[in-house]
N, C-alpha and C. Protein backbone atom coordinates (compact mmCIF):
# COMPACT_ATOMS: atom_id res chain seq x y z
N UNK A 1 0.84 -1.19 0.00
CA UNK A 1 0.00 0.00 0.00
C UNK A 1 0.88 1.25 0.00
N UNK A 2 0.74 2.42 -0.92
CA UNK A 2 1.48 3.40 -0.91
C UNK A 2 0.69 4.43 -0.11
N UNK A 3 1.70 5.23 0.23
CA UNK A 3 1.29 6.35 1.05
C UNK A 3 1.39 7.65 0.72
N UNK A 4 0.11 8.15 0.44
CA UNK A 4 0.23 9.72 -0.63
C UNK A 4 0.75 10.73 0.80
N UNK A 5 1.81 11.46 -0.08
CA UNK A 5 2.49 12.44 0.41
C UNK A 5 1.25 13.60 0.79
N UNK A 6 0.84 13.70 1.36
CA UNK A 6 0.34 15.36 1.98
C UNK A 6 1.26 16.54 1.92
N UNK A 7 1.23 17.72 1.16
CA UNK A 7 1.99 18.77 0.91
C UNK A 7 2.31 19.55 2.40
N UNK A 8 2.90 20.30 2.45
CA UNK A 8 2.91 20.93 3.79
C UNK A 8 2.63 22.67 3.38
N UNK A 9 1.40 23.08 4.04
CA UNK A 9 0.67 24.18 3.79
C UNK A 9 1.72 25.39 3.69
N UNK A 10 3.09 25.05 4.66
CA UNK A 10 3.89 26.52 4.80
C UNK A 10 4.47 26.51 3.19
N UNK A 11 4.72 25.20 2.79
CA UNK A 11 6.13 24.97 1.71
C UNK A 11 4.88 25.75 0.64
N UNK A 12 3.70 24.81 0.72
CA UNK A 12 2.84 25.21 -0.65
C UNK A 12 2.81 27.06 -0.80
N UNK A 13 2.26 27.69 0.79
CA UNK A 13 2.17 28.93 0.86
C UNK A 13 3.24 29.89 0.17
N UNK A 14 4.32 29.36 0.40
CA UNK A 14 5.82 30.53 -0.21
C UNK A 14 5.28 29.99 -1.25
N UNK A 15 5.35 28.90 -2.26
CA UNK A 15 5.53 28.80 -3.91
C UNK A 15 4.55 29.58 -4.17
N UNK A 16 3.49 29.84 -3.48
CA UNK A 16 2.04 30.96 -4.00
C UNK A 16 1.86 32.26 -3.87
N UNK A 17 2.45 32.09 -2.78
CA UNK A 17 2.01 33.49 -1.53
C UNK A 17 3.80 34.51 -1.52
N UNK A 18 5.00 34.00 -1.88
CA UNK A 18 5.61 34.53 -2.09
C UNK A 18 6.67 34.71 -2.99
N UNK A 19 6.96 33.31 -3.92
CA UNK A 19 8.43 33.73 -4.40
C UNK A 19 8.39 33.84 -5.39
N UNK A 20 6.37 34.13 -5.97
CA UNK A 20 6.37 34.81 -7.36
C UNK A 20 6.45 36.18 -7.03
N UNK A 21 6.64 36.73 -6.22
CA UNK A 21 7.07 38.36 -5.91
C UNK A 21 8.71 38.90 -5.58
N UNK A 22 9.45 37.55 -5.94
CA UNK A 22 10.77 38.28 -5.18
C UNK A 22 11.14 38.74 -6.37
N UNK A 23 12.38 39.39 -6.57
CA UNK A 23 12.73 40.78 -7.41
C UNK A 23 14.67 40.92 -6.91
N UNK A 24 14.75 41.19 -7.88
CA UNK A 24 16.33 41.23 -7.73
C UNK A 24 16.54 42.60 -6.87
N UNK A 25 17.52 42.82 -5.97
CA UNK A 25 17.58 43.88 -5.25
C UNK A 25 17.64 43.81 -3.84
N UNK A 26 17.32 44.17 -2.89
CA UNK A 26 17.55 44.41 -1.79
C UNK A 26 16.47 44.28 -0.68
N UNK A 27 16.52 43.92 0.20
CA UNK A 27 15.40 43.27 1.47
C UNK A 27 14.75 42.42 1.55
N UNK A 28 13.98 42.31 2.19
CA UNK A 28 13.02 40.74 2.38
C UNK A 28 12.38 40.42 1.19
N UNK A 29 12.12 41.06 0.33
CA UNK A 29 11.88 40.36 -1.06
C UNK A 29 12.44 40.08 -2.11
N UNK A 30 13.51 40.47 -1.93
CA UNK A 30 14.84 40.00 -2.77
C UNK A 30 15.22 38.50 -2.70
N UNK A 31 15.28 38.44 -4.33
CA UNK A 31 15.70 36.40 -4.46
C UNK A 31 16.65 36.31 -3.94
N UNK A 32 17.74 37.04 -3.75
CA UNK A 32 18.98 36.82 -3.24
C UNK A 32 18.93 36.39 -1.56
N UNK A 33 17.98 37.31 -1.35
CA UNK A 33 17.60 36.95 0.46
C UNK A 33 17.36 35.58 0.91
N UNK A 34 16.80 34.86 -0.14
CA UNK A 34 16.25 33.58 0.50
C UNK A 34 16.86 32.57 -0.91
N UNK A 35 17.62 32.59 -1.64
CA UNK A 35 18.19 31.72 -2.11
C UNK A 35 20.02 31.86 -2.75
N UNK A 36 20.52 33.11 -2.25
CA UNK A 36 21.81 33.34 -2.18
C UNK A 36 22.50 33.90 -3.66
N UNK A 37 21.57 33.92 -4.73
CA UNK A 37 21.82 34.55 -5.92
C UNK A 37 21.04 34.93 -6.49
N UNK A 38 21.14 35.66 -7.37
CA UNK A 38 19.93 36.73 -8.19
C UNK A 38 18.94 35.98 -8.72
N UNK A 39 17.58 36.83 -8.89
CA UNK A 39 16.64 36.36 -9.86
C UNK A 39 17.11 35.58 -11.31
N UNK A 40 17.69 36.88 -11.72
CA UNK A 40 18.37 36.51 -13.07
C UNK A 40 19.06 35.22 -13.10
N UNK A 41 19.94 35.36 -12.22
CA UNK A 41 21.42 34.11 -12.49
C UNK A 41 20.71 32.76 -12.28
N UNK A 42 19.16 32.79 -11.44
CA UNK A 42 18.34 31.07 -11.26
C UNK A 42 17.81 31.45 -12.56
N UNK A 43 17.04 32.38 -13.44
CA UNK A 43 16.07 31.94 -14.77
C UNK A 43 17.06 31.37 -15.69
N UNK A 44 18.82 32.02 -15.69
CA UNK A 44 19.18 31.55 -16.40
C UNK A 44 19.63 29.94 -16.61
N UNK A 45 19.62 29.43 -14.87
CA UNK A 45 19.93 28.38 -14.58
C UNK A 45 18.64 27.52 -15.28
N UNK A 46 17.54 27.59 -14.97
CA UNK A 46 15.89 26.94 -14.65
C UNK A 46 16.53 26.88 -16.31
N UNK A 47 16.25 27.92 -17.34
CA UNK A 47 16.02 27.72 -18.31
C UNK A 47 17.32 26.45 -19.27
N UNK A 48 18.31 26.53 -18.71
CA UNK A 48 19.53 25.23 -19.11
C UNK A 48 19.27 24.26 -19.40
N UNK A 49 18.72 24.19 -17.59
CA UNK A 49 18.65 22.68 -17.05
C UNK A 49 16.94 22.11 -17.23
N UNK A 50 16.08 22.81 -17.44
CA UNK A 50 14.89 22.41 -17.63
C UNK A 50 14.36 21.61 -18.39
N UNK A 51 15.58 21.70 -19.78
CA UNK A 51 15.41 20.72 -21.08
C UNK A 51 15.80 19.60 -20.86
N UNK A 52 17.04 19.05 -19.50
CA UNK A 52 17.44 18.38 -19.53
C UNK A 52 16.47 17.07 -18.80
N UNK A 53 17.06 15.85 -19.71
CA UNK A 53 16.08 14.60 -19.17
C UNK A 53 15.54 14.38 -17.79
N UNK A 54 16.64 14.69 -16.69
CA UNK A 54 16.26 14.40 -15.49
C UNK A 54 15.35 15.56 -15.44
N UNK A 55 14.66 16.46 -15.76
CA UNK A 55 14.01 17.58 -14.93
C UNK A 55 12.67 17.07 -15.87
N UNK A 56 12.60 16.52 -17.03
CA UNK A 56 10.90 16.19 -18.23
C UNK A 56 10.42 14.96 -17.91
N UNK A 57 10.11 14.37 -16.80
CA UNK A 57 9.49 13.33 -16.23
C UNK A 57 7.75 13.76 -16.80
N UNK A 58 7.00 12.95 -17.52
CA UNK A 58 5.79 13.75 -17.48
C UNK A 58 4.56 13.15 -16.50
N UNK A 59 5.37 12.41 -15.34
CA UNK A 59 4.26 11.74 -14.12
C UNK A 59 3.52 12.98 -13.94
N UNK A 60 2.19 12.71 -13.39
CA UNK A 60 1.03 13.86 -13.02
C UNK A 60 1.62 14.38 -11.55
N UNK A 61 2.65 13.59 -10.96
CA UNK A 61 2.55 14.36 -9.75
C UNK A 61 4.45 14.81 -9.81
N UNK A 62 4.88 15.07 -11.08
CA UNK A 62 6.53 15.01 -10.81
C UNK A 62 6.74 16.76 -10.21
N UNK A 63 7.80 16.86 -9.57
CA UNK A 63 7.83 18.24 -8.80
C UNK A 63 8.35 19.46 -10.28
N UNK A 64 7.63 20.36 -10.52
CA UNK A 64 8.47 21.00 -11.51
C UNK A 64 9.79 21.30 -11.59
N UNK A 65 10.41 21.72 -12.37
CA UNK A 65 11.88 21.81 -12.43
C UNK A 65 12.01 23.11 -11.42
N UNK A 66 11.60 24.50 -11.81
CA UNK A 66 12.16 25.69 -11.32
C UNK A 66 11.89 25.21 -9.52
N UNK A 67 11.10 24.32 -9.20
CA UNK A 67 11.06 24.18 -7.63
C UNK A 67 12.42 23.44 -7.73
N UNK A 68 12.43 21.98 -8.26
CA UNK A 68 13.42 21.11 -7.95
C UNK A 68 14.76 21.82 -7.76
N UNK A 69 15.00 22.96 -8.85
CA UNK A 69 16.58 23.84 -8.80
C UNK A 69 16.07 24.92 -7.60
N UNK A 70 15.37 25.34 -6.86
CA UNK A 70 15.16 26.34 -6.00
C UNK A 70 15.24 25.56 -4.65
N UNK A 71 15.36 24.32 -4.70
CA UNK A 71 15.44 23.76 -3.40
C UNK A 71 16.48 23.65 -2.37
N UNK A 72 17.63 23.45 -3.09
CA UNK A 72 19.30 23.44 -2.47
C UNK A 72 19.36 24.44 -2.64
N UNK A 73 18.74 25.62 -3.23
CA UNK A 73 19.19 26.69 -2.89
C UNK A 73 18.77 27.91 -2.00
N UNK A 74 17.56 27.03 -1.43
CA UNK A 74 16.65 28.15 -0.62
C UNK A 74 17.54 28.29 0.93
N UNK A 75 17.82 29.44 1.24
CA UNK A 75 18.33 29.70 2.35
C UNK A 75 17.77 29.41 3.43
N UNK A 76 15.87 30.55 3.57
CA UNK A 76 15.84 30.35 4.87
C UNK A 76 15.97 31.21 5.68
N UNK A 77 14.85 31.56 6.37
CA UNK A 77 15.14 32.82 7.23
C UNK A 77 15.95 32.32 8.78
C-alpha cells in the first residue's frame, strides 16, 4: 500500500504566496535573500537545465523543475 504524500501548507504557501514576488535587489523580497543569488542568475539556470532529461518526467505528480533547482538553494530565514 502506498502512502500519498500530503503537501505541507507553509512549503505550498511561499511557492504561491511569495516567491512569485521576489525581485532582484535588496530586502526581504529580494531572491537573493532567500536563495543566495539573483533572480536573473536562477532563470538563467531553470532555463539550461529544464530541457534536460532528469528535470521532463511527465508523471502527473513530478515536482516542476524551477522548484526542484530552487530547493538546495533556498536559504531560509
Amino acid at each position: 500500500m502506498e502512502l500519498q504524500r500530503q503537501p505541507r501548507p507553509k512549503t505550498e504557501g511561499f511557492w504561491i504566496d511569495v516567491f512569485p514576488y521576489l525581485v532582484d535587489g535588496v530586502g526581504y523580497n529580494s531572491f537573493r535573500h532567500h536563495f543566495s543569488i539573483t533572480l536573473t542568475t536562477f532563470r538563467t539556470i531553470v532555463t539550461r537545465l529544464e530541457i534536460h532529461q532528469a528535470f521532463t518526467l511527465d508523471a502527473s505528480n513530478a515536482t516542476p523543475a524551477l522548484k526542484q533547482i530552487a530547493m538546495p538553494l533556498y536559504y531560509g530565514d
